[in-house]
C-alpha atoms as a PDB file:
ATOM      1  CA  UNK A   1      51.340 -75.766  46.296  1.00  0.00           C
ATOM      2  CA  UNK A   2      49.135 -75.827  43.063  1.00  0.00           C
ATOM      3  CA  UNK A   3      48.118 -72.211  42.028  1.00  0.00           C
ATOM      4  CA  UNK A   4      44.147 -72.841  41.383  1.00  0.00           C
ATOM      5  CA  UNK A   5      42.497 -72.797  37.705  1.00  0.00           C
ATOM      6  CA  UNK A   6      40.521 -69.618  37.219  1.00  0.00           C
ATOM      7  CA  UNK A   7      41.414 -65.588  37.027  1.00  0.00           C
ATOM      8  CA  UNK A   8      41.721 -63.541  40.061  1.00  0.00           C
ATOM      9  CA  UNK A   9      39.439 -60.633  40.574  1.00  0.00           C
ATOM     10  CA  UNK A  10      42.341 -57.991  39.621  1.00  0.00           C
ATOM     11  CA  UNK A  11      42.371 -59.385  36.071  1.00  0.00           C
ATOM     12  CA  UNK A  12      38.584 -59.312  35.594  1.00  0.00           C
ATOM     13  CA  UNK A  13      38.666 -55.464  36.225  1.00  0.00           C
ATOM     14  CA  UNK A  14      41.407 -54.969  34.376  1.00  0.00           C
ATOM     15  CA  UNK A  15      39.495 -56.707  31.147  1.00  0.00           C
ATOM     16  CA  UNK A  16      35.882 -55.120  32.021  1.00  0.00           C
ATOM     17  CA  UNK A  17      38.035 -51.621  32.638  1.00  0.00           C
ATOM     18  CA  UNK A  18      40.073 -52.403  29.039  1.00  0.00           C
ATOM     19  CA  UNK A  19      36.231 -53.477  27.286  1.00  0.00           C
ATOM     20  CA  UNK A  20      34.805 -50.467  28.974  1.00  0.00           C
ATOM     21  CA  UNK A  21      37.063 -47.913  26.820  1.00  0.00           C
ATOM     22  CA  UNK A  22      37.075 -49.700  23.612  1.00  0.00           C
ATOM     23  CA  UNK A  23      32.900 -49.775  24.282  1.00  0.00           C
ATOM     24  CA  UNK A  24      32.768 -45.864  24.673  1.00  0.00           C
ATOM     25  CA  UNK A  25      35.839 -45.535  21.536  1.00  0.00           C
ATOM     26  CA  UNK A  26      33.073 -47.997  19.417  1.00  0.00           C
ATOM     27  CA  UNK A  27      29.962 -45.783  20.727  1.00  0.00           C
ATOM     28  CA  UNK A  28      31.275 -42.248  19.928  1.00  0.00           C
ATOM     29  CA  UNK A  29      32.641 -43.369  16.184  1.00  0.00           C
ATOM     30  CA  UNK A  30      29.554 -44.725  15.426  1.00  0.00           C
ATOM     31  CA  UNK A  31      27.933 -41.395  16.592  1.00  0.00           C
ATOM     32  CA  UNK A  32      29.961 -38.787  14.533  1.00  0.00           C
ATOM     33  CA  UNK A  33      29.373 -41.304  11.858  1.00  0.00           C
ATOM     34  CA  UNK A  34      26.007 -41.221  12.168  1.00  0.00           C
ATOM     35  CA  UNK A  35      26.057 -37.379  12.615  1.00  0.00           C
ATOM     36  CA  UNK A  36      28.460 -37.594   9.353  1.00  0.00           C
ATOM     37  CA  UNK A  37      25.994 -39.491   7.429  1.00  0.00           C
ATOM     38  CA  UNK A  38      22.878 -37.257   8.502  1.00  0.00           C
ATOM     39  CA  UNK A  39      24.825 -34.100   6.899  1.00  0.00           C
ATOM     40  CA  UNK A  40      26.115 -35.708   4.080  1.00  0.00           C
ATOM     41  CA  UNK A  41      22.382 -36.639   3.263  1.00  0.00           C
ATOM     42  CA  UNK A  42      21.595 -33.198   3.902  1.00  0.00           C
ATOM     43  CA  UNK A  43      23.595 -31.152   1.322  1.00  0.00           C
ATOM     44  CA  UNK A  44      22.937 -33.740  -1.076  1.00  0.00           C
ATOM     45  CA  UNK A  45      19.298 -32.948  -0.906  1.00  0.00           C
ATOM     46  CA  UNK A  46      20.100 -29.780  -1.017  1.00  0.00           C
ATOM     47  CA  UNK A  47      22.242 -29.920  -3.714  1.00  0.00           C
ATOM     48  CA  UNK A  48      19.657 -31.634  -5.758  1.00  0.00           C
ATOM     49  CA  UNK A  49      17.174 -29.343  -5.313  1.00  0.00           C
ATOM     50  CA  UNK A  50      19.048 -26.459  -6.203  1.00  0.00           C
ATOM     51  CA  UNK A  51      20.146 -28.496  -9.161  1.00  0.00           C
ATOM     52  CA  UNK A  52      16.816 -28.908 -10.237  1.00  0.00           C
ATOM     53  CA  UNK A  53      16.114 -25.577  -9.836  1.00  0.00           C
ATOM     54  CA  UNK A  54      18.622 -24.488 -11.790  1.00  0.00           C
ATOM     55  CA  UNK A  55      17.598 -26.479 -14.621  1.00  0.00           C
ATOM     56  CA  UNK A  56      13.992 -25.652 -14.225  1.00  0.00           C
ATOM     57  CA  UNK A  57      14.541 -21.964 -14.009  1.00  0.00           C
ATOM     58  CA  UNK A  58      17.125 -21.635 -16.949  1.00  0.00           C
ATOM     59  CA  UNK A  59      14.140 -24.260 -19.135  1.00  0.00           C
ATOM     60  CA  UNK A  60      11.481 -21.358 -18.478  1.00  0.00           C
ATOM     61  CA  UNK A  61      13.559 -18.637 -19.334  1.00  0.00           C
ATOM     62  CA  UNK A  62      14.793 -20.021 -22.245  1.00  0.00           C
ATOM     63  CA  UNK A  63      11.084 -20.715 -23.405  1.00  0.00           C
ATOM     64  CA  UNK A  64       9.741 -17.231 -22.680  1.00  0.00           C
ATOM     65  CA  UNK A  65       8.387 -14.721 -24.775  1.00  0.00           C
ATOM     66  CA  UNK A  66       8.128 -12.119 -21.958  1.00  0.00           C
ATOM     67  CA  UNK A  67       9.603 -11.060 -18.362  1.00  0.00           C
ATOM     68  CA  UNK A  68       8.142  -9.104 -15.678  1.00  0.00           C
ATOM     69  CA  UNK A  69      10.068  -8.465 -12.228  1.00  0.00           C
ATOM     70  CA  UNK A  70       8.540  -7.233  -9.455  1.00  0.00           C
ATOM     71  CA  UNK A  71      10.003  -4.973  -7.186  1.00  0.00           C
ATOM     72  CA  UNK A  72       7.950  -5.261  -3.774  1.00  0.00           C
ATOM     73  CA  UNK A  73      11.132  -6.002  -1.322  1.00  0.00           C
ATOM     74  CA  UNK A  74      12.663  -3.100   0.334  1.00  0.00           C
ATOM     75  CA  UNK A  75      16.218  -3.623  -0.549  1.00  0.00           C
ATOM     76  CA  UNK A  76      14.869  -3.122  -3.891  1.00  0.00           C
ATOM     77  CA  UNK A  77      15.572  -6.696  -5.023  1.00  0.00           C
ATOM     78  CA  UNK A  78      13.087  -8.299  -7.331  1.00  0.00           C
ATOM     79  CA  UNK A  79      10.907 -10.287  -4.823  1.00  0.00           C
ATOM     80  CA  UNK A  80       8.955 -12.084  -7.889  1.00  0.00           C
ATOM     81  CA  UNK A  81       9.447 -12.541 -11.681  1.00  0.00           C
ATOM     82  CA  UNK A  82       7.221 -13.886 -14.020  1.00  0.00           C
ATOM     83  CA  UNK A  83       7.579 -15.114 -17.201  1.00  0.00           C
ATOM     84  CA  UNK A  84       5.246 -15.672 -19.939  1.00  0.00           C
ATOM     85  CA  UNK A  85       4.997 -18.759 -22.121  1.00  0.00           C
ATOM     86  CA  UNK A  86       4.446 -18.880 -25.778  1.00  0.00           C
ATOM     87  CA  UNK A  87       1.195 -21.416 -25.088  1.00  0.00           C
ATOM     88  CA  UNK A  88      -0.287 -19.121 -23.163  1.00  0.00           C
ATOM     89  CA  UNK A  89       1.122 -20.171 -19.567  1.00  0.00           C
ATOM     90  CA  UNK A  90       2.573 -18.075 -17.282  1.00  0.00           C
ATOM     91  CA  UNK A  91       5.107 -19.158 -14.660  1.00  0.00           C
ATOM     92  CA  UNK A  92       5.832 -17.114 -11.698  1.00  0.00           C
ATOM     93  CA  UNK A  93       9.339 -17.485  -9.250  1.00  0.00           C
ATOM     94  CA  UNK A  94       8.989 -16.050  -5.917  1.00  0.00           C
ATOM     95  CA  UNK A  95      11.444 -15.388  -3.202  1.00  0.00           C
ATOM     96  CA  UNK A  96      10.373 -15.990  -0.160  1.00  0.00           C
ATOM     97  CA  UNK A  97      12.049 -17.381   3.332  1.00  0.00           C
ATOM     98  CA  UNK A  98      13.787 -20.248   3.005  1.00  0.00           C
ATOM     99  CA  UNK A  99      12.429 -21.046  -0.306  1.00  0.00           C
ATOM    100  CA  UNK A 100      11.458 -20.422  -4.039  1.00  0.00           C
ATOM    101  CA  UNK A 101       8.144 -20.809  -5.278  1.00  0.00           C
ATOM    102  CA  UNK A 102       7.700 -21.655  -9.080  1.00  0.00           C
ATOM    103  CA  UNK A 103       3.724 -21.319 -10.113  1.00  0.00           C
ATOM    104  CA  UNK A 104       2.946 -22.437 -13.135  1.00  0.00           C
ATOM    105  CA  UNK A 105      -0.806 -20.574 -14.423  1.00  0.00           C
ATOM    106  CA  UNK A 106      -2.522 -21.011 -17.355  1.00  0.00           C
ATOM    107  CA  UNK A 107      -6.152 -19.182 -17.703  1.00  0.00           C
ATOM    108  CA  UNK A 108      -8.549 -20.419 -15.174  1.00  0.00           C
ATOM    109  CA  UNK A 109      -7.203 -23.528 -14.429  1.00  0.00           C
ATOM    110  CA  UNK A 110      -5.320 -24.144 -10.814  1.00  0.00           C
ATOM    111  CA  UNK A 111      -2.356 -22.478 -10.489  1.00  0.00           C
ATOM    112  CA  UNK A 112       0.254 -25.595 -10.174  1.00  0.00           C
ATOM    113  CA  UNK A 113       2.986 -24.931  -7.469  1.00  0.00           C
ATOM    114  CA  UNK A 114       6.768 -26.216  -6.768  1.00  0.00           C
ATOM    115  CA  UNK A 115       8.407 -25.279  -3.627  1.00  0.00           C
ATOM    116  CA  UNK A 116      12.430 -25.536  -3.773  1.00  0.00           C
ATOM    117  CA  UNK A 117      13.294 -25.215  -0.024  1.00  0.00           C
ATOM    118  CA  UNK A 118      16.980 -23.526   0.505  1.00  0.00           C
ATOM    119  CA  UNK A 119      19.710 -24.513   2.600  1.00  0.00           C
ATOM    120  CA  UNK A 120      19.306 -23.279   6.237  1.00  0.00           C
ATOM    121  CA  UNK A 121      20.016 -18.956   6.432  1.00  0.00           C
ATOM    122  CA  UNK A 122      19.892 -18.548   2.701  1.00  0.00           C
ATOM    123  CA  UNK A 123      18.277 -15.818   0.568  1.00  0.00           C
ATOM    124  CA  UNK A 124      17.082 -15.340  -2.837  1.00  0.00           C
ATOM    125  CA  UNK A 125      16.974 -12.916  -4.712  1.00  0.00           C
ATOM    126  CA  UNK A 126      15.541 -12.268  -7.998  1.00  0.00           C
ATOM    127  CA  UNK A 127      16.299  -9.952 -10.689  1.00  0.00           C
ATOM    128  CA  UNK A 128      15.696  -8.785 -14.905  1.00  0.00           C
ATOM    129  CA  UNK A 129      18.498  -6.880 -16.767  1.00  0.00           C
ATOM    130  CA  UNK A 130      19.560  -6.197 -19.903  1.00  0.00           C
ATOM    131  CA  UNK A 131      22.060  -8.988 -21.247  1.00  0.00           C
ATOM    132  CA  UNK A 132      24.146  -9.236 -24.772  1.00  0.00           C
ATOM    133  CA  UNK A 133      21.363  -8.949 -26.960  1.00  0.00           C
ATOM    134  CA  UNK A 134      18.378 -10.430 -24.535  1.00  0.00           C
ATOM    135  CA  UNK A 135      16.792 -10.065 -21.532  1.00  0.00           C
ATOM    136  CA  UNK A 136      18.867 -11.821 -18.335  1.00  0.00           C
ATOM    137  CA  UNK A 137      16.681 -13.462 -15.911  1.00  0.00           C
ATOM    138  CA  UNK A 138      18.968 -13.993 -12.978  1.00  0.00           C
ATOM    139  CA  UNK A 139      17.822 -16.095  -9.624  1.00  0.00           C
ATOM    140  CA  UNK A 140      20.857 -15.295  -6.317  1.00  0.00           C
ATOM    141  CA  UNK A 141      21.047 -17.396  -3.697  1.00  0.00           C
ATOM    142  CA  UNK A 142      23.383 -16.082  -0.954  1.00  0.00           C
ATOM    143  CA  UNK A 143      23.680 -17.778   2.541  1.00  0.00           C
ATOM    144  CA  UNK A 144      25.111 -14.799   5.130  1.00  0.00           C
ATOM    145  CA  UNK A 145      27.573 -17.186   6.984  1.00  0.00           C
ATOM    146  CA  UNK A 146      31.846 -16.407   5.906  1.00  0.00           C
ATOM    147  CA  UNK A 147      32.248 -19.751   4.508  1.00  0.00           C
ATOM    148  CA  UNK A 148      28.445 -20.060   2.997  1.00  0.00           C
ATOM    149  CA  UNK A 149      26.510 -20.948  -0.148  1.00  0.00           C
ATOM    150  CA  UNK A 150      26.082 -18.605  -3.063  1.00  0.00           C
ATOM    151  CA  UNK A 151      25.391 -19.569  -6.249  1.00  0.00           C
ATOM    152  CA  UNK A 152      23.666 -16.928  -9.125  1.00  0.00           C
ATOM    153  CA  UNK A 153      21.723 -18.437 -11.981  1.00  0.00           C
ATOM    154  CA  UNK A 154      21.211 -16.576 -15.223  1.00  0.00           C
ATOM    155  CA  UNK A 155      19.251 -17.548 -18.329  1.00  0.00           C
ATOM    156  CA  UNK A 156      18.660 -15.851 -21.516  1.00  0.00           C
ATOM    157  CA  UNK A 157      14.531 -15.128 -21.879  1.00  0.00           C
ATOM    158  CA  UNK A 158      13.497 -15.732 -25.185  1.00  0.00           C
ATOM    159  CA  UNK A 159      16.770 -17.102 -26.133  1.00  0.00           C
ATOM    160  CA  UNK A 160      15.070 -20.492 -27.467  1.00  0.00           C
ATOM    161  CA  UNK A 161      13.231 -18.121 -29.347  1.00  0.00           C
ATOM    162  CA  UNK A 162      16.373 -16.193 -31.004  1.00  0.00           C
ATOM    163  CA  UNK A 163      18.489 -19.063 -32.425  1.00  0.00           C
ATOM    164  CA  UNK A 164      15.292 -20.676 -33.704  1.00  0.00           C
ATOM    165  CA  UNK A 165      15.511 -20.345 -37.267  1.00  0.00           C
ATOM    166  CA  UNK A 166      13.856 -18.646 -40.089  1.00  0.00           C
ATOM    167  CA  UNK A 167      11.293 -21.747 -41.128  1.00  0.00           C
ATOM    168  CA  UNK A 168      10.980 -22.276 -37.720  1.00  0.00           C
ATOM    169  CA  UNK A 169      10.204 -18.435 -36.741  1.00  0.00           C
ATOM    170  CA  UNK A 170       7.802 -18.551 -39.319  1.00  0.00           C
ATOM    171  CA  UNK A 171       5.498 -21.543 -38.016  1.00  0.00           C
ATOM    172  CA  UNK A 172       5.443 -19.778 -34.737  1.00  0.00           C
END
Protein backbone atom coordinates (compact mmCIF):
# COMPACT_ATOMS: atom_id res chain seq x y z
CA UNK A 1 0.00 0.00 0.00
CA UNK A 2 1.26 3.57 -1.00
CA UNK A 3 1.71 5.80 2.16
CA UNK A 4 -0.19 9.15 0.83
CA UNK A 5 1.76 12.56 -0.07
CA UNK A 6 1.17 15.13 2.62
CA UNK A 7 2.12 15.48 6.63
CA UNK A 8 0.01 13.98 9.24
CA UNK A 9 -1.57 16.16 11.82
CA UNK A 10 1.09 15.04 14.63
CA UNK A 11 3.86 16.72 12.61
CA UNK A 12 1.98 19.99 12.02
CA UNK A 13 1.77 20.46 15.89
CA UNK A 14 4.92 19.47 16.43
CA UNK A 15 6.24 22.42 13.84
CA UNK A 16 3.48 25.13 15.01
CA UNK A 17 4.50 23.90 18.84
CA UNK A 18 8.55 24.17 17.70
CA UNK A 19 7.58 27.94 15.75
CA UNK A 20 5.57 28.80 18.78
CA UNK A 21 8.81 28.85 21.19
CA UNK A 22 11.26 30.26 18.85
CA UNK A 23 8.23 33.14 18.28
CA UNK A 24 8.09 33.93 22.13
CA UNK A 25 12.45 33.38 22.31
CA UNK A 26 12.33 36.20 19.10
CA UNK A 27 9.57 38.42 21.04
CA UNK A 28 11.22 38.66 24.51
CA UNK A 29 14.95 39.46 22.92
CA UNK A 30 13.62 42.01 20.99
CA UNK A 31 11.94 43.40 24.21
CA UNK A 32 14.96 43.58 26.65
CA UNK A 33 16.59 44.99 23.61
CA UNK A 34 14.33 47.48 23.24
CA UNK A 35 14.25 48.08 27.07
CA UNK A 36 18.28 48.00 26.60
CA UNK A 37 18.22 50.60 24.02
CA UNK A 38 15.64 52.96 25.93
CA UNK A 39 18.29 53.08 28.98
CA UNK A 40 21.21 53.29 27.07
CA UNK A 41 19.57 56.48 25.46
CA UNK A 42 18.81 57.54 28.80
CA UNK A 43 22.20 57.91 30.59
CA UNK A 44 23.55 59.20 27.53
CA UNK A 45 21.29 62.15 27.78
CA UNK A 46 22.06 62.32 30.96
CA UNK A 47 25.49 62.14 30.63
CA UNK A 48 25.47 64.94 28.19
CA UNK A 49 23.77 67.18 30.13
CA UNK A 50 25.79 66.88 33.04
CA UNK A 51 28.68 67.23 30.66
CA UNK A 52 27.52 70.37 29.56
CA UNK A 53 27.00 71.47 32.76
CA UNK A 54 30.13 70.87 33.82
CA UNK A 55 31.65 72.83 31.20
CA UNK A 56 29.23 75.63 31.54
CA UNK A 57 29.62 75.94 35.24
CA UNK A 58 33.54 75.66 35.39
CA UNK A 59 33.33 78.64 31.98
CA UNK A 60 31.40 81.04 34.52
CA UNK A 61 33.50 80.52 37.31
CA UNK A 62 36.48 80.89 35.60
CA UNK A 63 35.14 84.31 34.15
CA UNK A 64 33.98 85.77 37.47
CA UNK A 65 35.00 88.61 39.30
CA UNK A 66 32.77 87.82 42.32
CA UNK A 67 30.84 84.85 44.26
CA UNK A 68 27.95 84.92 46.45
CA UNK A 69 26.39 81.59 48.01
CA UNK A 70 23.34 81.49 49.50
CA UNK A 71 22.55 79.57 52.35
CA UNK A 72 18.58 79.18 52.41
CA UNK A 73 18.47 75.10 52.63
CA UNK A 74 18.25 73.62 55.99
CA UNK A 75 21.05 71.21 55.85
CA UNK A 76 22.95 74.29 55.50
CA UNK A 77 24.04 73.55 51.92
CA UNK A 78 24.30 76.45 49.55
CA UNK A 79 20.86 76.28 47.77
CA UNK A 80 22.03 79.14 45.16
CA UNK A 81 25.32 80.81 44.07
CA UNK A 82 25.77 83.59 41.98
CA UNK A 83 28.45 84.84 40.24
CA UNK A 84 29.20 88.10 38.83
CA UNK A 85 30.60 88.83 35.38
CA UNK A 86 33.18 91.32 34.49
CA UNK A 87 30.52 92.89 31.67
CA UNK A 88 28.25 93.50 34.04
CA UNK A 89 26.15 90.09 33.92
CA UNK A 90 25.33 88.13 36.60
CA UNK A 91 24.68 84.39 36.43
CA UNK A 92 22.88 82.60 39.08
CA UNK A 93 23.00 78.36 39.71
CA UNK A 94 20.22 77.07 41.69
CA UNK A 95 19.56 73.74 43.21
CA UNK A 96 16.45 72.71 43.05
CA UNK A 97 14.57 69.07 42.61
CA UNK A 98 15.69 67.22 40.03
CA UNK A 99 17.47 69.99 38.42
CA UNK A 100 19.91 73.03 38.17
CA UNK A 101 18.89 76.26 37.06
CA UNK A 102 21.61 78.58 35.46
CA UNK A 103 20.08 82.38 34.99
CA UNK A 104 21.96 84.46 33.21
CA UNK A 105 20.86 88.58 34.22
CA UNK A 106 22.15 91.50 32.98
CA UNK A 107 20.37 94.98 34.14
CA UNK A 108 16.84 95.14 33.07
CA UNK A 109 16.85 92.93 30.39
CA UNK A 110 15.05 89.24 30.76
CA UNK A 111 16.67 87.11 32.89
CA UNK A 112 17.78 84.15 30.31
CA UNK A 113 17.29 80.61 31.88
CA UNK A 114 18.91 76.93 31.33
CA UNK A 115 17.44 74.07 33.08
CA UNK A 116 19.95 70.92 33.41
CA UNK A 117 17.49 68.18 34.56
CA UNK A 118 19.38 65.37 36.85
CA UNK A 119 19.28 61.79 36.70
CA UNK A 120 16.21 60.32 38.53
CA UNK A 121 16.76 60.66 42.86
CA UNK A 122 19.69 62.98 42.53
CA UNK A 123 20.61 66.11 44.53
CA UNK A 124 22.64 69.10 44.17
CA UNK A 125 24.23 70.82 46.15
CA UNK A 126 26.04 73.98 45.94
CA UNK A 127 28.79 75.46 47.79
CA UNK A 128 31.87 78.61 48.03
CA UNK A 129 35.16 77.91 49.95
CA UNK A 130 38.34 79.02 50.17
CA UNK A 131 40.73 77.17 47.58
CA UNK A 132 44.78 77.48 46.98
CA UNK A 133 44.88 80.99 46.43
CA UNK A 134 41.06 81.61 45.01
CA UNK A 135 37.74 81.23 45.69
CA UNK A 136 36.32 77.36 44.91
CA UNK A 137 32.97 77.32 43.45
CA UNK A 138 31.96 73.72 43.83
CA UNK A 139 28.46 72.22 42.26
CA UNK A 140 27.68 68.13 44.12
CA UNK A 141 25.57 65.99 42.61
CA UNK A 142 24.86 62.89 44.75
CA UNK A 143 22.14 60.27 43.81
CA UNK A 144 21.12 58.36 47.41
CA UNK A 145 20.95 54.81 45.82
CA UNK A 146 24.42 52.24 47.01
CA UNK A 147 25.56 51.94 43.56
CA UNK A 148 24.48 55.73 42.40
CA UNK A 149 25.77 58.84 40.65
CA UNK A 150 28.00 61.38 42.31
CA UNK A 151 30.07 63.52 40.66
CA UNK A 152 31.50 67.14 42.42
CA UNK A 153 32.52 69.95 40.12
CA UNK A 154 34.93 72.63 41.24
CA UNK A 155 36.17 75.72 39.41
CA UNK A 156 38.47 78.40 40.36
CA UNK A 157 36.34 82.03 40.38
CA UNK A 158 38.32 84.59 39.01
CA UNK A 159 40.95 82.23 37.99
CA UNK A 160 40.78 83.54 34.19
CA UNK A 161 41.34 86.62 35.86
CA UNK A 162 44.66 85.54 37.88
CA UNK A 163 46.88 84.02 35.15
CA UNK A 164 45.88 86.89 32.86
CA UNK A 165 48.88 88.82 32.54
CA UNK A 166 50.26 92.13 33.40
CA UNK A 167 49.35 94.02 29.81
CA UNK A 168 46.41 92.20 29.90
CA UNK A 169 45.41 93.15 33.70
CA UNK A 170 46.03 96.48 32.73
CA UNK A 171 43.42 96.86 29.73
CA UNK A 172 40.88 95.44 32.06
Amino acid sequence: MARPRGFTLVEMLVVMTVSGVLMSLAVTSLVMLLRLDGTARQRGRATDTLANLARQFRADAHEARSAVADNRAFSGEARSLALGLPDGRTVVYEAAAQRVVRREERGLAAPREDWFPLPAACHAALDLHPGHGAEMAELTIDSPAPAGLSLRIEAAVARDHRLAGPREKAKE
